[in-house]
N, C-alpha and C. Protein backbone atom coordinates (compact mmCIF):
# COMPACT_ATOMS: atom_id res chain seq x y z
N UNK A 1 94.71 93.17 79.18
CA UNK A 1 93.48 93.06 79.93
C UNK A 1 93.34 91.63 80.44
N UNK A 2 93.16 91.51 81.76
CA UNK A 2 92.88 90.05 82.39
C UNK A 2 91.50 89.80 81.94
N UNK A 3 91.13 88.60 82.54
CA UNK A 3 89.62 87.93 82.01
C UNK A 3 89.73 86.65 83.04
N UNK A 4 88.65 86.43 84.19
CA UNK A 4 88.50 85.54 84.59
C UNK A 4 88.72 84.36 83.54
N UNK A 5 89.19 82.86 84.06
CA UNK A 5 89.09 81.87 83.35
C UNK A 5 88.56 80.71 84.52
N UNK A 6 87.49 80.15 84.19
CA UNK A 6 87.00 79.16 85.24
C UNK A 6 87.50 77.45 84.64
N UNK A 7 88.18 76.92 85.67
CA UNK A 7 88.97 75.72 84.87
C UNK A 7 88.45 74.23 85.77
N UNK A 8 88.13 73.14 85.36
CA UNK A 8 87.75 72.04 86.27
C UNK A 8 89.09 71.21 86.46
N UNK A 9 89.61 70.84 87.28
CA UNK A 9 90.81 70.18 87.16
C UNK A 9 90.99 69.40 88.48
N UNK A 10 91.19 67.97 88.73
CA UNK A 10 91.36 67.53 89.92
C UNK A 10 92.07 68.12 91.31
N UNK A 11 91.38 67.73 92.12
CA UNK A 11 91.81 68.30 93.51
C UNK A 11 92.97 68.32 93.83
N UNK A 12 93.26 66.94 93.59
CA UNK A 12 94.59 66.33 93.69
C UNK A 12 95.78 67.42 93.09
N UNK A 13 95.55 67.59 91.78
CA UNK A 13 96.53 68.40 91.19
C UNK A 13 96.38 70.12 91.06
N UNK A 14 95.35 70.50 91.53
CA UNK A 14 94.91 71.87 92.32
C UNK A 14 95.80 71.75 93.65
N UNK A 15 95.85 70.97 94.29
CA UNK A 15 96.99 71.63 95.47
C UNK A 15 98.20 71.52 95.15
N UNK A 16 98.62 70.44 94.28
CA UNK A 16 100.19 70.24 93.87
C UNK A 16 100.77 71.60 93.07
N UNK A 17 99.70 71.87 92.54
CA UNK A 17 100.12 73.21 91.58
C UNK A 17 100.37 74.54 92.51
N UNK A 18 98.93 74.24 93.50
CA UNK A 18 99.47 75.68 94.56
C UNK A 18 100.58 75.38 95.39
N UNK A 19 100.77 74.58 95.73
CA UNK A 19 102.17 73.92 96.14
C UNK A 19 103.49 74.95 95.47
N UNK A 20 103.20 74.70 94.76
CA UNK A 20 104.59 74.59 93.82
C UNK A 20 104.71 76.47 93.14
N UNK A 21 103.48 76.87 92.71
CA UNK A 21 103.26 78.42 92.66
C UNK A 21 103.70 78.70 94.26
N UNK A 22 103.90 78.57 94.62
CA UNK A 22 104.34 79.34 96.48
C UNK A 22 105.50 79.05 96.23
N UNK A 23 106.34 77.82 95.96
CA UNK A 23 107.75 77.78 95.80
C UNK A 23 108.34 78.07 95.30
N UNK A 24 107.52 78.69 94.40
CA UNK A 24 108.07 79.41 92.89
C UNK A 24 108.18 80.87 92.96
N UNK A 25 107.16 80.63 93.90
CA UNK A 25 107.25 82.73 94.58
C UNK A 25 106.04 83.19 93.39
N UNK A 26 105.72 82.24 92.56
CA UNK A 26 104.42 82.78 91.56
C UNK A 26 103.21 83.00 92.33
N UNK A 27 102.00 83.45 91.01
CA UNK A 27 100.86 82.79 91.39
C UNK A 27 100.48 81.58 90.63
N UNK A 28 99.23 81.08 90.98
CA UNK A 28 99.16 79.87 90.13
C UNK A 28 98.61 80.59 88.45
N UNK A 29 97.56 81.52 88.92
CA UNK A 29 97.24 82.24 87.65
C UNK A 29 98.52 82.68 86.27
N UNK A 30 99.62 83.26 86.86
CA UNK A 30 100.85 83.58 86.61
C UNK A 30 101.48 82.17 85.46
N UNK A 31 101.47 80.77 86.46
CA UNK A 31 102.02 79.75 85.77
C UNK A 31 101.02 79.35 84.55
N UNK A 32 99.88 79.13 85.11
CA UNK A 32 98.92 79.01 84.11
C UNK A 32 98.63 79.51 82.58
N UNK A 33 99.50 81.29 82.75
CA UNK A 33 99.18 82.15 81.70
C UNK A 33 101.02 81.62 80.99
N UNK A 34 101.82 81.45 81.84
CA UNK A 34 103.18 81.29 80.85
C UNK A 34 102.92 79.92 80.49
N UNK A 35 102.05 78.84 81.04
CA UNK A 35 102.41 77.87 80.32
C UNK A 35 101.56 78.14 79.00
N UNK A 36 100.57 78.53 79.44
CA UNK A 36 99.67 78.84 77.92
C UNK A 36 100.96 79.45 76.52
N UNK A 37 101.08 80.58 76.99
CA UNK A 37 101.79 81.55 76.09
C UNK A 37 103.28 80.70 75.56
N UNK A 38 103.64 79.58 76.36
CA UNK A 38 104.72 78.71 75.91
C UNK A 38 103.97 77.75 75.07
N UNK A 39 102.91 77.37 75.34
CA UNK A 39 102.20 76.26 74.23
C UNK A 39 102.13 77.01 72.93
N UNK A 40 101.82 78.66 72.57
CA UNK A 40 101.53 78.84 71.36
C UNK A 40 102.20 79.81 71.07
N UNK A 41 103.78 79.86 71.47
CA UNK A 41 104.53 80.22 70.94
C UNK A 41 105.61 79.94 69.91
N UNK A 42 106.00 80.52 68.66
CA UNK A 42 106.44 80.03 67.81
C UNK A 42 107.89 79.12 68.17
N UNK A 43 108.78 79.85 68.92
CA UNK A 43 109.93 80.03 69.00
C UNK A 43 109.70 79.28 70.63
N UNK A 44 109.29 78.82 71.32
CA UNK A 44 108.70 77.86 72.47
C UNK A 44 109.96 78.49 72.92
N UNK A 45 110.31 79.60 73.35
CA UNK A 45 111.11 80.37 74.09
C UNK A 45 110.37 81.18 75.07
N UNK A 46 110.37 80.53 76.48
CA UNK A 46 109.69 81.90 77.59
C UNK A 46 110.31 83.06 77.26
N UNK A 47 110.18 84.28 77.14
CA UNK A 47 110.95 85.42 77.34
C UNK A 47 110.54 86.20 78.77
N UNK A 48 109.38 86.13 79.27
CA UNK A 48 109.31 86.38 80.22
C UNK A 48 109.12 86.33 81.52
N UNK A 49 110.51 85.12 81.80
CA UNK A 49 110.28 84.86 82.96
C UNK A 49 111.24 85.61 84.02
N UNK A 50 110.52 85.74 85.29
CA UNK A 50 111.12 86.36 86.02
C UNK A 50 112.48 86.61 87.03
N UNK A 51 113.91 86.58 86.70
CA UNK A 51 115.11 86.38 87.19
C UNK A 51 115.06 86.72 89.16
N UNK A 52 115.24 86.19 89.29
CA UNK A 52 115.39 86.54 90.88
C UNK A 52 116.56 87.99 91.33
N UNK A 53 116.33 88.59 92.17
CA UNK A 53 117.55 89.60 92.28
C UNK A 53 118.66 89.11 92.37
N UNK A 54 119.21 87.93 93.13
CA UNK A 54 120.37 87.55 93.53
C UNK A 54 121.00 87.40 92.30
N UNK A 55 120.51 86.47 91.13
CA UNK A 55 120.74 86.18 89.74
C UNK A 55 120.95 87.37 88.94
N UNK A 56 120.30 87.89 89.38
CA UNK A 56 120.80 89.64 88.65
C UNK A 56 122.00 90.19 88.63
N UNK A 57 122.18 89.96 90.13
CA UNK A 57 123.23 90.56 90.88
C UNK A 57 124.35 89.55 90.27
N UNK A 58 124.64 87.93 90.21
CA UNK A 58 125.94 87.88 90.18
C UNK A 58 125.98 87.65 88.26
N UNK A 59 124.97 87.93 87.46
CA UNK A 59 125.27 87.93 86.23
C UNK A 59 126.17 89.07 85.60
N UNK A 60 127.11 89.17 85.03
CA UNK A 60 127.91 89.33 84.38
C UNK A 60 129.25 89.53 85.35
N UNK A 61 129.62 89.03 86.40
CA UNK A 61 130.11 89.19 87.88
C UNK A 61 131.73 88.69 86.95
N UNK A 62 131.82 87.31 86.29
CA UNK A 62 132.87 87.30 85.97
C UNK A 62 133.19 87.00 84.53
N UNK A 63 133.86 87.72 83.62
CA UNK A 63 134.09 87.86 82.46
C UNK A 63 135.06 86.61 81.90
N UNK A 64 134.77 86.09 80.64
CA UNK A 64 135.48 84.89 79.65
C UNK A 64 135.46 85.52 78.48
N UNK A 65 136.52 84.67 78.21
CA UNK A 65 137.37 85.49 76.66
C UNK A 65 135.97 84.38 75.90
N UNK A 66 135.76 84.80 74.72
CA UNK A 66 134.96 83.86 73.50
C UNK A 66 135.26 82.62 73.21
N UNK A 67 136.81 82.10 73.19
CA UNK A 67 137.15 80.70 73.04
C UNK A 67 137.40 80.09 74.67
N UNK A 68 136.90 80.51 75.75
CA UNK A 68 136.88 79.88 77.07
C UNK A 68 136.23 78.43 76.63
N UNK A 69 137.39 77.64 77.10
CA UNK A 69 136.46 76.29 76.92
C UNK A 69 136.49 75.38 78.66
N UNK A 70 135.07 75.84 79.09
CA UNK A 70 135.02 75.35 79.94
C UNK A 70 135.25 73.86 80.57
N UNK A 71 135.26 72.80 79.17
CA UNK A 71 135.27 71.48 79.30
C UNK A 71 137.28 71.02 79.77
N UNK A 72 137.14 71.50 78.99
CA UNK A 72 139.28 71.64 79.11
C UNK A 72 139.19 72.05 80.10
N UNK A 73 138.62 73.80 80.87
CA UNK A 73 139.07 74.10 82.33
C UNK A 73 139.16 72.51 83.60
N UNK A 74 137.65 71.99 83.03
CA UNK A 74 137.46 70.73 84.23
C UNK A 74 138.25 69.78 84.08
N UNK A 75 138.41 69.41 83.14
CA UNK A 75 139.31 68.38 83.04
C UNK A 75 141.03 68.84 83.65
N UNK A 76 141.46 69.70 83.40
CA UNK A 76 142.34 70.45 84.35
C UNK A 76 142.21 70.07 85.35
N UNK A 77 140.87 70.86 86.19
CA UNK A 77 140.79 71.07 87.71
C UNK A 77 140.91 69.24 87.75
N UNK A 78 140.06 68.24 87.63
CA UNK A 78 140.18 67.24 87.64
C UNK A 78 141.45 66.50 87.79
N UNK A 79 141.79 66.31 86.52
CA UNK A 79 143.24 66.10 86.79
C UNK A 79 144.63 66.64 87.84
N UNK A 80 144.40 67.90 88.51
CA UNK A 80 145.03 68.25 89.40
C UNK A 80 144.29 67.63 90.65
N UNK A 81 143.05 67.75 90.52
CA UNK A 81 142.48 67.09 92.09
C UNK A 81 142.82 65.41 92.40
N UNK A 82 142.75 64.90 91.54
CA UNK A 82 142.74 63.22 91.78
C UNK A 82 144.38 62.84 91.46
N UNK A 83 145.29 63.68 91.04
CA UNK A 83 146.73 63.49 90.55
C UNK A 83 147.90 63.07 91.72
């Protein structure tokens, strides 16, 4: 159940916030309620934030064995690029 919340907060940072809820594709209400629910959460883990489709789409796109060690891959690529 929602519940109005009436909040006083400078002007200044009332537009920076709607600013930034538009870039976010949120609402500001939206940021407002996850930052809350991140302040008094045990485990200060969002769980519900919202993945974009594209991110959907290329997650699990390419598969690694369990001991993939990505730091060794770069240093590889590295060493072949500047060699």
């Amino acid at each position: 159940m929602n519940t109005k919340l009436t909040l006083n907060i400078e002007k200044d940072l009332i537009e920076i916030a709607k600013k930034y809820a538009q870039e976010s594709r949120q609402s500001l209400s939206s940021l407002v309620q996850n930052y809350f629910k991140h302040l008094t959460s045990d485990t200060k883990i969002q769980d519900n934030i919202d993945i974009s489709p594209t991110v959907k789409n290329l997650s699990g796109i390419i598969s690694l064995n369990n001991d993939y060690d990505y730091k060794e891959d770069y240093k590889k690529h590295i060493n072949e690029e500047y060699s």
